[in-house]
N, C-alpha and C. Protein backbone atom coordinates (compact mmCIF):
# COMPACT_ATOMS: atom_id res chain seq x y z
N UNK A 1 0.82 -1.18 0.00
CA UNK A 1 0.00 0.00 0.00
C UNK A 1 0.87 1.25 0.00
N UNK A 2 1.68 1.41 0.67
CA UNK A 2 2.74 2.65 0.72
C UNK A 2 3.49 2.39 -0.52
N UNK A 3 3.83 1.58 -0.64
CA UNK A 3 4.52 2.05 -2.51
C UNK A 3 3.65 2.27 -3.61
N UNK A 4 2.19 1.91 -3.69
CA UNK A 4 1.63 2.37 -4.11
C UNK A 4 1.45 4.11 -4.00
N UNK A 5 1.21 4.19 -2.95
CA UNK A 5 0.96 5.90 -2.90
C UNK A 5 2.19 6.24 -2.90
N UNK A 6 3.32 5.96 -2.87
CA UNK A 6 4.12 7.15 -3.06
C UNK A 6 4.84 6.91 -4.40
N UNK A 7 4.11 6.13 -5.41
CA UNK A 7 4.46 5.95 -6.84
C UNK A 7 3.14 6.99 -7.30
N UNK A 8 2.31 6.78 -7.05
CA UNK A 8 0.89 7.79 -7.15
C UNK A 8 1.42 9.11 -7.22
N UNK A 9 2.27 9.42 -6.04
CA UNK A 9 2.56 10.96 -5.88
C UNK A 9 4.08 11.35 -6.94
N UNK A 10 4.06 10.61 -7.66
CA UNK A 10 4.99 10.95 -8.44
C UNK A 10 4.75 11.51 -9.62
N UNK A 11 3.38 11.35 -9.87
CA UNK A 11 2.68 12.14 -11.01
C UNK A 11 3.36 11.64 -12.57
N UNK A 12 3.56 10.98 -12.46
CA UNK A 12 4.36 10.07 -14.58
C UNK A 12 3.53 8.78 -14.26
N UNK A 13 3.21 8.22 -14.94
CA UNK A 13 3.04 6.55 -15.41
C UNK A 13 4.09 6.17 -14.71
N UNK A 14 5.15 6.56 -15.60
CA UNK A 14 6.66 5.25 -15.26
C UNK A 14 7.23 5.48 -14.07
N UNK A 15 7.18 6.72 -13.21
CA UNK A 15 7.44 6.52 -12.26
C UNK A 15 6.51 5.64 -11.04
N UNK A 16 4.80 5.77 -11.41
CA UNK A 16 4.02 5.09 -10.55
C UNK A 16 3.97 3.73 -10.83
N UNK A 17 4.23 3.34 -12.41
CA UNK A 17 4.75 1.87 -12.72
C UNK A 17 5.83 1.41 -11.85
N UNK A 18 6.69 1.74 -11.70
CA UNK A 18 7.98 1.27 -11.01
C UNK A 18 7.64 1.12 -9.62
N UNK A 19 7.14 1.89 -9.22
CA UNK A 19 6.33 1.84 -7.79
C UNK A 19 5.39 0.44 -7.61
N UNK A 20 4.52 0.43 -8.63
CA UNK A 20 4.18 -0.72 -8.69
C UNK A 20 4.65 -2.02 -8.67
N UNK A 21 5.65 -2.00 -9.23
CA UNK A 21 6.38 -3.08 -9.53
C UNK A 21 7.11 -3.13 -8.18
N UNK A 22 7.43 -2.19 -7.19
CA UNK A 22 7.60 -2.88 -6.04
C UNK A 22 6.86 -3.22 -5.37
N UNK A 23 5.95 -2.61 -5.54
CA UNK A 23 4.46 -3.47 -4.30
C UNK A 23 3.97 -4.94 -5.00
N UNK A 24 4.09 -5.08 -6.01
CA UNK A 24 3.89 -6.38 -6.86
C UNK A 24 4.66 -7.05 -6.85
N UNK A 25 6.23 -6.99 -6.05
CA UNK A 25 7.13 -7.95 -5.60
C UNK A 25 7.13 -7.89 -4.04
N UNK A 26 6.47 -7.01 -3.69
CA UNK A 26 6.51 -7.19 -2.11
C UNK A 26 5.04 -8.42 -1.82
N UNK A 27 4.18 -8.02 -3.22
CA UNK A 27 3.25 -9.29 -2.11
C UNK A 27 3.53 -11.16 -2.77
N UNK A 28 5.15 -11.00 -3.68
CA UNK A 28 5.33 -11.85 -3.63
C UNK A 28 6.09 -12.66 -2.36
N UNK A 29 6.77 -11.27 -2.46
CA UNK A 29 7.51 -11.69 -0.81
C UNK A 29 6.88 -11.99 0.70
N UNK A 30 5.28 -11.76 0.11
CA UNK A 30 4.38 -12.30 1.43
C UNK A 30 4.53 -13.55 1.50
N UNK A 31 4.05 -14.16 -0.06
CA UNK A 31 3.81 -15.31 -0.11
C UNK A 31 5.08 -16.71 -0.11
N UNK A 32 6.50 -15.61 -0.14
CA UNK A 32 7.50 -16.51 -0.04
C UNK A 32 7.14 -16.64 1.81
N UNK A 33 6.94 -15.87 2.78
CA UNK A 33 7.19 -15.75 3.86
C UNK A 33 6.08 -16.13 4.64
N UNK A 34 5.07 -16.95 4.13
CA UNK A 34 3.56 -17.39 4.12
C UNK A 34 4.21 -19.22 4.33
N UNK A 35 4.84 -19.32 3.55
CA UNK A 35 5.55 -20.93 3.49
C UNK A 35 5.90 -21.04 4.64
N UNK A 36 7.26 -20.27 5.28
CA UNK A 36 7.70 -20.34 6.25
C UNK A 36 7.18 -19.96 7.28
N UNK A 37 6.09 -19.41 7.66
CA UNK A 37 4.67 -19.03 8.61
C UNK A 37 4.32 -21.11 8.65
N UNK A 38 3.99 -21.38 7.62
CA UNK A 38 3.19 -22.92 7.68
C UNK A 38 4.23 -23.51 8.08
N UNK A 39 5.48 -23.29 7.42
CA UNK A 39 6.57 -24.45 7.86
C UNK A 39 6.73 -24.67 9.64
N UNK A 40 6.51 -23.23 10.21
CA UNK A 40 6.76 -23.56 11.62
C UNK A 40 5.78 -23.72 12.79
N UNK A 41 4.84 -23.95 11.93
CA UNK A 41 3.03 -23.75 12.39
C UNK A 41 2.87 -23.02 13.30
N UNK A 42 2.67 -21.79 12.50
CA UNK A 42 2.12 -19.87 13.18
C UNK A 42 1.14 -20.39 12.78
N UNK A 43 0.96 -20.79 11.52
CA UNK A 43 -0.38 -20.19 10.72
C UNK A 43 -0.94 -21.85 9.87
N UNK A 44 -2.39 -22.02 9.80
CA UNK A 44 -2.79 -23.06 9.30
C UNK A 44 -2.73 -23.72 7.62
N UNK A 45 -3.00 -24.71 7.24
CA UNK A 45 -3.12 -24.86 5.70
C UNK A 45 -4.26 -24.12 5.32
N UNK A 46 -5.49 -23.77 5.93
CA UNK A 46 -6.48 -22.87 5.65
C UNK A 46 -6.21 -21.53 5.61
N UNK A 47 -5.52 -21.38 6.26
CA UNK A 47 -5.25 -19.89 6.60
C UNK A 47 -3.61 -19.18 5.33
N UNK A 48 -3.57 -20.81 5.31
CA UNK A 48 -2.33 -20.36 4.63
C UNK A 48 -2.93 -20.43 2.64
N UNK A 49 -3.77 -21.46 2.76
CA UNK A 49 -4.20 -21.10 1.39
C UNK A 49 -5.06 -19.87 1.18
N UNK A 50 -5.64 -19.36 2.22
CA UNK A 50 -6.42 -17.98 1.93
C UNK A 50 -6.01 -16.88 1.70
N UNK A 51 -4.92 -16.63 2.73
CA UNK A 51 -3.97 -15.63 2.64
C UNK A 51 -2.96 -15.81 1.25
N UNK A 52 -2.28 -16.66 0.61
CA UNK A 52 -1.95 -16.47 -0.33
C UNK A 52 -2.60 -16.57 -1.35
N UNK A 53 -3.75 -16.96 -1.74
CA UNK A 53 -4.55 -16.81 -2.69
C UNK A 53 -5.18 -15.12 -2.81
N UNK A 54 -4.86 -14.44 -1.91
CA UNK A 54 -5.47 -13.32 -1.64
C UNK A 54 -3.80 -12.34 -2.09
N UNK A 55 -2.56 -12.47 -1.98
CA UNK A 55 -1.62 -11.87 -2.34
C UNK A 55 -1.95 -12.28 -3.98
N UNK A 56 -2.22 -13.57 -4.49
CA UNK A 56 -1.55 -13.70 -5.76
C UNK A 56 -2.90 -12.91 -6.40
N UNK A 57 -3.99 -12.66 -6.09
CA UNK A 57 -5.18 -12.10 -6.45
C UNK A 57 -4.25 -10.52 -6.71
N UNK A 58 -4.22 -9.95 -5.43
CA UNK A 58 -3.10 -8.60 -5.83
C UNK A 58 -2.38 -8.24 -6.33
N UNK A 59 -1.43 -9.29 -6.74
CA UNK A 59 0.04 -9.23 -7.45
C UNK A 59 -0.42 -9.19 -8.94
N UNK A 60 -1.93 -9.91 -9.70
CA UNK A 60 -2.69 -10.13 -10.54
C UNK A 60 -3.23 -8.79 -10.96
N UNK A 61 -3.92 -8.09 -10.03
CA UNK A 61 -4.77 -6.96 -10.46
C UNK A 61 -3.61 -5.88 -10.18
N UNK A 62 -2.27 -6.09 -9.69
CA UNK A 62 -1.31 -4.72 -9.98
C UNK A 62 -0.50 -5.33 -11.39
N UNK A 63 -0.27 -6.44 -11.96
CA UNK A 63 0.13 -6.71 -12.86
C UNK A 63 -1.07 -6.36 -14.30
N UNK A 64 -2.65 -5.85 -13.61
CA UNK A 64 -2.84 -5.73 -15.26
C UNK A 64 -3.20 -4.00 -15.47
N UNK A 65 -2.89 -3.27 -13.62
CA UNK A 65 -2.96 -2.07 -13.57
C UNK A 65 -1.58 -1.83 -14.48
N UNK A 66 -0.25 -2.15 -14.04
CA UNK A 66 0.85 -1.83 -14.76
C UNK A 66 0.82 -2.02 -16.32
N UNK A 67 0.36 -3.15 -16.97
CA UNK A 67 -0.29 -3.28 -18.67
C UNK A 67 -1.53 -1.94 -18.60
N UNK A 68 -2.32 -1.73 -18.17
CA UNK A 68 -2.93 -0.52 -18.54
C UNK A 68 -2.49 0.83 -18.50
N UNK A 69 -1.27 0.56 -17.40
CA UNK A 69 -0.53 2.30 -17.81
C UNK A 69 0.64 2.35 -18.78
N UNK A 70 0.77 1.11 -18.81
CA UNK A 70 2.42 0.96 -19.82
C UNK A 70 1.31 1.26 -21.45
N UNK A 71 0.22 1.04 -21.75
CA UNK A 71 -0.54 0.92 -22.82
C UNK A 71 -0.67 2.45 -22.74
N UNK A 72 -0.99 2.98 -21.59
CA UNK A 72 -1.85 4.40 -21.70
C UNK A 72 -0.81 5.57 -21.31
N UNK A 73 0.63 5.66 -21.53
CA UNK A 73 1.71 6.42 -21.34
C UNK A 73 1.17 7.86 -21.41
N UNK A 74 1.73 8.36 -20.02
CA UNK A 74 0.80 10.14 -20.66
C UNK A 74 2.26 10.84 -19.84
N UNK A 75 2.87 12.12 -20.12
CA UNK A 75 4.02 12.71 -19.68
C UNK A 75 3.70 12.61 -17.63
């Protein structure tokens, strides 16, 4: 969420793209760190398939926000 807005406040596409592209590797890095949550049982196989089904849902809808601004380039 914070790299989102402070790619937002950058006012270019490519700079709020790039922004994106770190919040779209940070909620991969949930889901690397979601494994190791199950591996040491914090967190359940339910809990663990919900929660990452819910990052890769995000990582999805910032991957087709980034194709709609890379398509729609404005200064």
């Amino acid at each position: 969420m914070h790299n989102i807005a402070e790619g937002f406040d950058a006012e270019t596409n490519p700079e709020f793209i790039r922004f994106l592209r770190f919040s779209k590797r940070s909620a991969t890095e949930v889901q690397s760190q979601l494994y190791v949550a199950l591996d040491q049982g914090y967190i359940s196989q339910e809990q663990f398939d919900d929660t990452y089904e819910h990052a890769r849902l995000v990582r999805a809808k910032e991957g087709a926000f980034i194709h709609y601004l890379s398509n729609n380039r404005k200064p």
